[in-house]
Protein backbone atom coordinates (compact mmCIF):
# COMPACT_ATOMS: atom_id res chain seq x y z
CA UNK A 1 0.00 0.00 0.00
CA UNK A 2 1.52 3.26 -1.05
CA UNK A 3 0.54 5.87 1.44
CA UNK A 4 0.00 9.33 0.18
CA UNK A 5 -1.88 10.89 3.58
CA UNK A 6 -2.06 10.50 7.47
CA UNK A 7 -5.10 8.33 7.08
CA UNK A 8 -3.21 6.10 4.40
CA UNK A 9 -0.28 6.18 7.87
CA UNK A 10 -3.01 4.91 10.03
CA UNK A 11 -4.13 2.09 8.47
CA UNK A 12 -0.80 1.12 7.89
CA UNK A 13 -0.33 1.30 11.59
CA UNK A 14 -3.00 -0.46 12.34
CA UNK A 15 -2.21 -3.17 10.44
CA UNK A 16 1.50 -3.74 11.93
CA UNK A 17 1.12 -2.82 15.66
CA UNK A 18 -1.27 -4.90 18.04
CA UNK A 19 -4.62 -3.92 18.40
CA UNK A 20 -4.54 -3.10 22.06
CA UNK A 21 -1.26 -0.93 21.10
CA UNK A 22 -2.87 0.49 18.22
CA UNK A 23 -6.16 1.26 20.21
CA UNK A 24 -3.95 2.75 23.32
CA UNK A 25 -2.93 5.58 20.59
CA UNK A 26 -6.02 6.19 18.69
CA UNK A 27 -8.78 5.75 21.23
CA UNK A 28 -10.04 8.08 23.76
CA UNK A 29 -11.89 8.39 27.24
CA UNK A 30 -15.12 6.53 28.04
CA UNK A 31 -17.91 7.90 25.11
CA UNK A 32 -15.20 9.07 23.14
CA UNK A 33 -17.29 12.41 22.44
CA UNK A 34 -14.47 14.69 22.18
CA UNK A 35 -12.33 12.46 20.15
CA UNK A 36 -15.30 12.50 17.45
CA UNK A 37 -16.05 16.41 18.59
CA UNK A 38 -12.40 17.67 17.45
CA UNK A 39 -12.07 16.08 14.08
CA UNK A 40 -15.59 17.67 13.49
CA UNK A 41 -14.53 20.88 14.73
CA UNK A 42 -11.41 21.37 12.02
CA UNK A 43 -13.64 20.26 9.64
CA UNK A 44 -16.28 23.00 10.12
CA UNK A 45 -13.82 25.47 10.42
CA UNK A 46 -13.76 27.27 5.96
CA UNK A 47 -11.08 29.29 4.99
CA UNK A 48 -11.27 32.21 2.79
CA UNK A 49 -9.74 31.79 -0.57
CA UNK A 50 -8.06 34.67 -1.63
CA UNK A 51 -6.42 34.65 -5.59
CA UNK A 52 -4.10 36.44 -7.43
CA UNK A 53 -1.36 37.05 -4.66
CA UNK A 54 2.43 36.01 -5.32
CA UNK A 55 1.90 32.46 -3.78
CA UNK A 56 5.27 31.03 -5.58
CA UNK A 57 7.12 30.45 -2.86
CA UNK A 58 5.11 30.70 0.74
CA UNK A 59 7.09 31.12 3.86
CA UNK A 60 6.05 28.83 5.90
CA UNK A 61 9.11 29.59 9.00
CA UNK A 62 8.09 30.84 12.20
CA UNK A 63 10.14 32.18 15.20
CA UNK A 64 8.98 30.96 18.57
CA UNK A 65 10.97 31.58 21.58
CA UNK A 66 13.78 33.47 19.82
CA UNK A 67 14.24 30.94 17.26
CA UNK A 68 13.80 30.53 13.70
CA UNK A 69 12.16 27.67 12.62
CA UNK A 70 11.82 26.24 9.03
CA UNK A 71 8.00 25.22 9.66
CA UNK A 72 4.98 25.61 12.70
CA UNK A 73 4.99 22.15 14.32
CA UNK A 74 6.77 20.77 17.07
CA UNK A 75 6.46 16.39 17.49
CA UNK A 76 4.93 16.44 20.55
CA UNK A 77 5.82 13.96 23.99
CA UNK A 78 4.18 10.29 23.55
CA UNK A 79 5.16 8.23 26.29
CA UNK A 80 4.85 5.13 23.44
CA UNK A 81 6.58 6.15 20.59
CA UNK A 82 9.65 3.34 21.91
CA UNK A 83 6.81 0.68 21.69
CA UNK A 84 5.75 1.51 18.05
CA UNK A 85 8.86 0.77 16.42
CA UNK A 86 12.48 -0.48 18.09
CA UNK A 87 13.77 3.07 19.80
CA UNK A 88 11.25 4.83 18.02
CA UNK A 89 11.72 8.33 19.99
CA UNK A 90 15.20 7.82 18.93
CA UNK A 91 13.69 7.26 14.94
CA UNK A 92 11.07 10.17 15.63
CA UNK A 93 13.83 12.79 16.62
CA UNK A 94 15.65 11.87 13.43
CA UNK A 95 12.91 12.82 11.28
CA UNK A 96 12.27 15.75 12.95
CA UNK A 97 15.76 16.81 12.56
CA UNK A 98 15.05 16.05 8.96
CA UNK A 99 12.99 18.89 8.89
CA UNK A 100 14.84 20.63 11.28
CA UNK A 101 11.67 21.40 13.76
CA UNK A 102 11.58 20.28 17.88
CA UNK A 103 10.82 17.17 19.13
CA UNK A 104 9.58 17.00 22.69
CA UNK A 105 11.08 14.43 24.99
CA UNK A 106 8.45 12.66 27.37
CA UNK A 107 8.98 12.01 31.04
CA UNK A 108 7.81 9.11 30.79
CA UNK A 109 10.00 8.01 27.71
CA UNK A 110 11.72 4.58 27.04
CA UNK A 111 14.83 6.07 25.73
CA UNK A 112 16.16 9.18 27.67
CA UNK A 113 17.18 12.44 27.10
CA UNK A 114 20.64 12.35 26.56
CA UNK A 115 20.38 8.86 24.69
CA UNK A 116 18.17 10.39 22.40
CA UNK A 117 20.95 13.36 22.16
CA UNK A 118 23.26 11.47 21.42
CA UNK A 119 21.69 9.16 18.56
CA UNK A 120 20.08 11.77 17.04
CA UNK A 121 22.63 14.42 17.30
CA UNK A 122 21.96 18.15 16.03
CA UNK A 123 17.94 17.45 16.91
CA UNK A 124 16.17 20.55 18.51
CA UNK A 125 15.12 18.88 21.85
CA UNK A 126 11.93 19.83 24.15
CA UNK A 127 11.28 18.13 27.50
CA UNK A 128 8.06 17.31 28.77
CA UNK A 129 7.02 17.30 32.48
CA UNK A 130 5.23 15.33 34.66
CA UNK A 131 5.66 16.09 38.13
CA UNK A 132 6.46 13.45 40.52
CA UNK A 133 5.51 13.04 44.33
CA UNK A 134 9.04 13.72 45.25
CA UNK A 135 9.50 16.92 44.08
CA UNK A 136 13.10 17.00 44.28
CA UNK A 137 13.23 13.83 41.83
CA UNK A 138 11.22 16.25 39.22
CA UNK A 139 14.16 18.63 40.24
CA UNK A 140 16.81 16.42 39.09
CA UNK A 141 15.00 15.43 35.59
CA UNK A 142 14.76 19.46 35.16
CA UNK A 143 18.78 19.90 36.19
CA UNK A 144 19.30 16.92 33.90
CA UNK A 145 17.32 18.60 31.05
CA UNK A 146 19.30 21.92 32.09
CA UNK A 147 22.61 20.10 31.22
CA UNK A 148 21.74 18.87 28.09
CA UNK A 149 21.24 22.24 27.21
CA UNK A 150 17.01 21.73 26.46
CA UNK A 151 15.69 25.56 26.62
CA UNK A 152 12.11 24.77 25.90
CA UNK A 153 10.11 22.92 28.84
CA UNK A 154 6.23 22.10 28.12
CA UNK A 155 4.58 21.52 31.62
CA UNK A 156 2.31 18.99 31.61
CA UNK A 157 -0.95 20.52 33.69
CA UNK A 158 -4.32 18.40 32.55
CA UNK A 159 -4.03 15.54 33.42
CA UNK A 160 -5.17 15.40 37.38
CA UNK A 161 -5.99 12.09 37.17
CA UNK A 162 -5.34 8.74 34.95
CA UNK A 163 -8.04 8.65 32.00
CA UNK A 164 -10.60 6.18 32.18
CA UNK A 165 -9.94 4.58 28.69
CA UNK A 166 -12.36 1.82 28.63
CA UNK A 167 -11.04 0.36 25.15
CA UNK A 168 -7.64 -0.19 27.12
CA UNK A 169 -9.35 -1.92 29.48
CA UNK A 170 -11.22 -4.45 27.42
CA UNK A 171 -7.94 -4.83 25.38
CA UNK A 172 -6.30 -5.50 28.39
CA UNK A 173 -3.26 -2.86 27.79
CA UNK A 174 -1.94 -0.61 30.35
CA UNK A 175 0.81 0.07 32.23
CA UNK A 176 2.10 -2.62 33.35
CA UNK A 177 1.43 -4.46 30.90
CA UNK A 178 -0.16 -8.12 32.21
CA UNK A 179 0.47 -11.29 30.38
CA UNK A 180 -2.59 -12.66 29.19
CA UNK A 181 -4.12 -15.05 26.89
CA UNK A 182 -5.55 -11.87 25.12
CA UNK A 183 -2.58 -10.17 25.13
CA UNK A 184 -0.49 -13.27 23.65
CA UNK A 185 -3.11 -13.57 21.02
CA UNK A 186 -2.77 -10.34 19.78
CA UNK A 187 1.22 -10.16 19.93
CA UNK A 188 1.63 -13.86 17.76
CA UNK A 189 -0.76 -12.35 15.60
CA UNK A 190 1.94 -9.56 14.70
CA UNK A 191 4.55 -11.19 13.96
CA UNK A 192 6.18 -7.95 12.23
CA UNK A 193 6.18 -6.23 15.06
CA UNK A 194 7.13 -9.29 17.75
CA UNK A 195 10.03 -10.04 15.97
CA UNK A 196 11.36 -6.41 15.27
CA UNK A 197 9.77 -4.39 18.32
CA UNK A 198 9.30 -7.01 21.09
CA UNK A 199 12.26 -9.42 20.32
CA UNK A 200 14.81 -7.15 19.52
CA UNK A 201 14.38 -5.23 22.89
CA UNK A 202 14.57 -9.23 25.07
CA UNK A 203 17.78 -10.05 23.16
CA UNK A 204 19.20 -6.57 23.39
CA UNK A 205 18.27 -3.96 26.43
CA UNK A 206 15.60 -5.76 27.95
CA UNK A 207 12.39 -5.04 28.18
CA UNK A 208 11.87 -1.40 27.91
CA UNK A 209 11.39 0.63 31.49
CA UNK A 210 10.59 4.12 32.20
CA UNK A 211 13.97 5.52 31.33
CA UNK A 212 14.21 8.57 33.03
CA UNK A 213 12.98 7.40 36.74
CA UNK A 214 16.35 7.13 38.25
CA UNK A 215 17.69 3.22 37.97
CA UNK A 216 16.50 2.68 41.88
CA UNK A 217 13.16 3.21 40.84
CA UNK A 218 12.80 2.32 37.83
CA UNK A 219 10.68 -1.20 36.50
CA UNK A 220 10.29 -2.81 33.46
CA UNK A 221 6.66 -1.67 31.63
CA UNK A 222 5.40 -5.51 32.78
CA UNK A 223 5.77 -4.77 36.62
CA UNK A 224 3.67 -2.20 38.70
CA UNK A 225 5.39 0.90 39.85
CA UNK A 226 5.09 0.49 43.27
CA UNK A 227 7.57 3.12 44.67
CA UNK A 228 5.49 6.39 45.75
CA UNK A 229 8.24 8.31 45.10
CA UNK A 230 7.96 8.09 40.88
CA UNK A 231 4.56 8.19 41.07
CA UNK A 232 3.18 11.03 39.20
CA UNK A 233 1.81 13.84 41.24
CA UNK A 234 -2.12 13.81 42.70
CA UNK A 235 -1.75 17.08 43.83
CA UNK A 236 -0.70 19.80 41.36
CA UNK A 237 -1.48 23.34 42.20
CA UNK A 238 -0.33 26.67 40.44
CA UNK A 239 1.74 27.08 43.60
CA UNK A 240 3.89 23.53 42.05
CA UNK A 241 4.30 25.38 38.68
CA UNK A 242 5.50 28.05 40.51
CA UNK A 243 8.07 26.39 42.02
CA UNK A 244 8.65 24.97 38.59
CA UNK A 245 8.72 28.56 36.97
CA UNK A 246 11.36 29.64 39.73
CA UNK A 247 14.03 26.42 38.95
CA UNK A 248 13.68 26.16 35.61
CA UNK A 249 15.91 29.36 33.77
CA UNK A 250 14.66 28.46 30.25
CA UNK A 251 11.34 28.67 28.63
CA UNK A 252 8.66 27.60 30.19
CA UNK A 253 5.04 26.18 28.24
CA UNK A 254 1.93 25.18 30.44
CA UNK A 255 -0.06 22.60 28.38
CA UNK A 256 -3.57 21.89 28.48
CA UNK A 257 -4.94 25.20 28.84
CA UNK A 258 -8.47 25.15 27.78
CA UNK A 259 -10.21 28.24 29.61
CA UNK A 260 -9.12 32.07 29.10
CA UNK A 261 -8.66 32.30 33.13
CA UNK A 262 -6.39 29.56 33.60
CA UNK A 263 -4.19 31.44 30.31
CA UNK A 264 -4.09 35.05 32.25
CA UNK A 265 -2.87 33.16 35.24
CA UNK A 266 -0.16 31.46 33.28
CA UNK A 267 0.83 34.59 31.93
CA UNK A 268 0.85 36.18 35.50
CA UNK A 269 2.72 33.50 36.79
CA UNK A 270 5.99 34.35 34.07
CA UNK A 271 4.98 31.35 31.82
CA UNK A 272 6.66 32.03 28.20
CA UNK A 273 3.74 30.17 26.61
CA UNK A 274 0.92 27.97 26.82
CA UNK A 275 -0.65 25.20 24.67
CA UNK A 276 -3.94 25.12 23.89
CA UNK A 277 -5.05 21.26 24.12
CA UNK A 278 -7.63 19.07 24.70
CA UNK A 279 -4.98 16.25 24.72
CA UNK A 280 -6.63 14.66 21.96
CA UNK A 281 -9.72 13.31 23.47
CA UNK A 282 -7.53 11.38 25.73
CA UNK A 283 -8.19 13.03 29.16
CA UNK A 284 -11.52 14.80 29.88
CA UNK A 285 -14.29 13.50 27.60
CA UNK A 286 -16.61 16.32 27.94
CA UNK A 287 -14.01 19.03 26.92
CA UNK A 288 -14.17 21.40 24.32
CA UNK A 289 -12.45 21.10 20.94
CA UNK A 290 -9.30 22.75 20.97
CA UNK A 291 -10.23 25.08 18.08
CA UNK A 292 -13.22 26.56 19.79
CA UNK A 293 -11.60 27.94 22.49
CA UNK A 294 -8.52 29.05 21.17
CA UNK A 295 -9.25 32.26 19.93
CA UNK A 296 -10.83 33.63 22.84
CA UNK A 297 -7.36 32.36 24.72
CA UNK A 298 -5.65 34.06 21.71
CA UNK A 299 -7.19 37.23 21.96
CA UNK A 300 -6.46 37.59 25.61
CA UNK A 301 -2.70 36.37 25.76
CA UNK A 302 -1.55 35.98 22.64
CA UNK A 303 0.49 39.32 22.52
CA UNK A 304 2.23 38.76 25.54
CA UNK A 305 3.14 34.98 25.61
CA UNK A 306 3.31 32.29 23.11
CA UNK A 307 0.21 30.34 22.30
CA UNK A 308 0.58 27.22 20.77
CA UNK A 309 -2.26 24.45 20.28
CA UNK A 310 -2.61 20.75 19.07
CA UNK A 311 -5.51 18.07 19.02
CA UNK A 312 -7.24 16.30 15.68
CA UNK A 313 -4.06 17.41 13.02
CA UNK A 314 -4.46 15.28 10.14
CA UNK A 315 -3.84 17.48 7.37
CA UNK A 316 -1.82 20.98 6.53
CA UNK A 317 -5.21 22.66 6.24
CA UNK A 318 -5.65 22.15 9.95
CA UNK A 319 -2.78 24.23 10.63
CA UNK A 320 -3.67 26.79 8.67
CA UNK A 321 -6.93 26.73 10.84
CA UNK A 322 -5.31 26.67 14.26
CA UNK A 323 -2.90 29.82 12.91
CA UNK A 324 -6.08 31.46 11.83
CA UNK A 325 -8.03 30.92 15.24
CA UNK A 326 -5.03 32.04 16.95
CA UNK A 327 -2.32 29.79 17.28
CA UNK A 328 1.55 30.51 16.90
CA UNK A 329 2.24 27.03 15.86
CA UNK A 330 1.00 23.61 16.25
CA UNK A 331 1.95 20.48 18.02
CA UNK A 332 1.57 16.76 15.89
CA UNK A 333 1.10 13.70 18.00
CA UNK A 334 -0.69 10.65 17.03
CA UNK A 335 0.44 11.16 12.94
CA UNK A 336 3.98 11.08 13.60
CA UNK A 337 3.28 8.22 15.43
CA UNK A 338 1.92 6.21 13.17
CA UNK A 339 4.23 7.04 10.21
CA UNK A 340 6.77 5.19 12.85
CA UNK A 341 4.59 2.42 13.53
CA UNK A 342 4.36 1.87 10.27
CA UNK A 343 8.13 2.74 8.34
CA UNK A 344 10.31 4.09 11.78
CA UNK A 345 12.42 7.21 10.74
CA UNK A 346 11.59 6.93 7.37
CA UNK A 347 7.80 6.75 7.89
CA UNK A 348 7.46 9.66 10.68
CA UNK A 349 9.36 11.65 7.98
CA UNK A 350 7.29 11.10 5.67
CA UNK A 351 4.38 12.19 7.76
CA UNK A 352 6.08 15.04 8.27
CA UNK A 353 6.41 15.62 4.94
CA UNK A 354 3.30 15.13 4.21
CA UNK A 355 2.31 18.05 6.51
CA UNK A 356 4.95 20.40 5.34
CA UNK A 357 3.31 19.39 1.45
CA UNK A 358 -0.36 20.04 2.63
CA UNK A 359 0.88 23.00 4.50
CA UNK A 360 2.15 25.03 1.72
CA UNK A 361 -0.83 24.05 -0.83
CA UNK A 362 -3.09 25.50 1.44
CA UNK A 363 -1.36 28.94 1.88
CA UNK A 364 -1.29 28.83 -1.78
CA UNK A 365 -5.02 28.10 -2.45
CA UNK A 366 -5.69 30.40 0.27
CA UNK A 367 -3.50 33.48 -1.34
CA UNK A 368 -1.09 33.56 1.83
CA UNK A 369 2.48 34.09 0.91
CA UNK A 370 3.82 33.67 4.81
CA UNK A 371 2.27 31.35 7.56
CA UNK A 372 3.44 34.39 9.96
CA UNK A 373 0.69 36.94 8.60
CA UNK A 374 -2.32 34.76 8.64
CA UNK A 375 -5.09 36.49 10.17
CA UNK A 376 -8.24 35.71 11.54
CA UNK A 377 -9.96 36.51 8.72
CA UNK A 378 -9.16 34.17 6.90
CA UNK A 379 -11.75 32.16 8.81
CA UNK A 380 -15.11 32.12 6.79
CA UNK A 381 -17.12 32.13 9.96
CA UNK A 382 -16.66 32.09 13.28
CA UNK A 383 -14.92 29.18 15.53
CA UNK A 384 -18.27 27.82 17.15
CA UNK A 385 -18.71 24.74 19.71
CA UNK A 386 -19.57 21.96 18.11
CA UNK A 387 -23.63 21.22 17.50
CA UNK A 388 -25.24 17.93 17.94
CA UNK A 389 -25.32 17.37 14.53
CA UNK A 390 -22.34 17.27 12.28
CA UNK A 391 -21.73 19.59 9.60
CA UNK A 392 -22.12 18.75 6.18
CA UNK A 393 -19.34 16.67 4.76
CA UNK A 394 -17.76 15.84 8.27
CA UNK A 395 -17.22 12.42 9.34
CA UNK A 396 -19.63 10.59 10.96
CA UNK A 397 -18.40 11.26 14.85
CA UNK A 398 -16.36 8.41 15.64
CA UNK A 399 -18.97 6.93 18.61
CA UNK A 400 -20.71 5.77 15.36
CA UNK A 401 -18.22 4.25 13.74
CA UNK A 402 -16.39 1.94 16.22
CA UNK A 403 -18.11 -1.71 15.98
CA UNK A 404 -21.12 -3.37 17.98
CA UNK A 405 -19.37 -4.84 21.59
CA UNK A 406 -20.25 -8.48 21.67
């Protein structure tokens, strides 16, 4: 099969991982409302098609945090991107060095920081924060991230509690990971990515662990975390990312802002920028779309911090949306993914590509010679929540879609 979008990617995924690994990435929280909600949302969003503007050549560069950047994504943190495909962060970073845009590290990575440094070197690293119980452990990864000389730190606010992802649970897949007749089923019946994921980590590292809990702490993905210590924090107050704000001397991005409130305090707090995310349908089912909110956010911070924003990005046009509602520049998580999944470097690159590809036919259909100057009008109507029925031409939401339970 000869891929040519990020759907074309998914299926190919889909086909090669697991189910209950594929499913853990594509699924969301119990109805699965807002994962349907946010693809619907993009889709309702028309742009204004303007003609007869020099579109030869669009600039599609941005410059966020004092730095030039050749296009307005970021790869954001996936805490699975080392299951997909063997040391796929590692594969990941090295397309996105391709392209030469940031990849975000995740705490809760299989490979860590400086690994991935190393093996991909010249990539533009990000870290991403979770905060632990013991606060001076979440000290260390930040003095650790400080050394590697990481300037960009997203901090990790929305997610209070684990997700109740019910597919998971049927599946069987979590963290740990528990052997089961299930599970077994579904592994031997993916051979592909047994023999080059699975078996390649036994007969080389081992089976993968939360690489960047220090080695005292730190299990394999098939045992329980037991230590408190690592555990990720219960209680996380503005008074925490305070204290983060005051060790961390580089940039600092709250994400999972979703209300204008929660954006002035980030600003008031000395936050450098804040993205705009409903973590893909993967945390809070009833949330709004991403797009919906964000120019309101926009309007209210976005000349004195950075506002960036993800959820739902499938195709270039939906950047050009989220720019257009508001949006410095976007962050790509589940498509990246599954061009590794499906190809490793060379597949998340090509996703990538893809993007970049979409991305500058739709600045040229829509008469925009730089990404930079995209206003808001260039919206044909106005970012509304989403209405119990979809709009014309949008996919069926995705509640109606997944098959009968038996």
């Amino acid at each position: 099969m000869q891929p040519f979008n990020i759907y074309d990617y998914r299926r190919l995924a889909q086909r090669r991982l697991p189910r209950a690994m594929f499913e853990y990435i594509d699924r969301g929280t119990e109805d699965e409302v807002l994962l349907s909600d946010v693809r619907r949302s993009l889709d309702a969003v028309k742009l204004n098609q303007h003609v007869l503007n020099d579109v030869s050549n669009p600039d599609t560069s941005v410059t966020l945090f004092g730095e030039r950047l050749p296009l307005p994504m970021i790869v954001s943190p996936t805490a699975v991107a080392g299951l997909v495909w063997h040391d796929g962060e590692v594969q990941v970073a090295r397309a996105a060095k391709g392209l030469g845009i940031p990849m975000c590290v995740a705490t809760q990575s299989m490979t860590t920081m400086e690994d991935i440094a190393e093996r991909a070197p010249g990539a533009n690293l990000w870290f991403q924060l979770y905060v632990f119980e013991d606060r001076e452990l979440t000290r260390e990864l930040l003095r650790r991230a400080r050394a590697l000389g990481i300037k960009n730190l997203l901090l990790t606010a929305d997610t209070a509690r684990a997700p109740k992802k019910e597919w998971n649970i049927r599946n069987g897949f979590g963290i740990p990971i528990k052997p089961s007749v299930k599970g077994a089923v579904d592994v031997v019946t993916h051979p592909r990515w047994l023999t080059s994921v699975l078996l390649r980590y036994i007969l080389t590292t081992g089976v993968p662990t939360y690489a960047h809990y220090p080695p005292e702490y730190r299990t394999r993905i098939t045992r329980a975390v037991v230590w408190d210590n690592v555990k990720l924090a219960r209680r996380l107050t503005w008074e925490d990312a305070a204290e983060v704000r005051r060790f961390w001397e580089g940039n600092l991005i709250i994400k999972g802002v979703l209300a204008r409130s929660d954006a002035e305090r980030a600003l008031k707090l000395g936050a450098d920028g804040i993205v705009v995310s409903c973590h893909g349908g993967r945390n809070l089912d009833s949330a709004p779309p991403t797009i919906t909110v964000l120019p309101e956010i926009a309007d209210a911070v976005g000349s004195r911090l950075t506002v960036l924003a993800d959820s739902g990005i499938r195709r270039g046009s939906d950047i050009v949306k989220y720019k257009a509602a508001g949006a410095a520049a976007v962050l790509v998580g589940r498509a990246p993914l599954y061009g590794a999944a499906a190809r490793g470097e060379r597949g998340a690159a090509e996703v990538l590509n893809i993007l970049r590809e979409e991305l500058d036919h739709c600045l040229a259909f829509t008469g925009q010679p730089s990404f930079e100057r995209i206003a808001r009008s260039l919206l044909r109507q106005p970012v509304t929540t989403t209405n119990d029925e979809p709009p014309l031409g949008a996919p069926l939401p995705f509640a109606e879609l997944r098959p009968t339970l038996t």
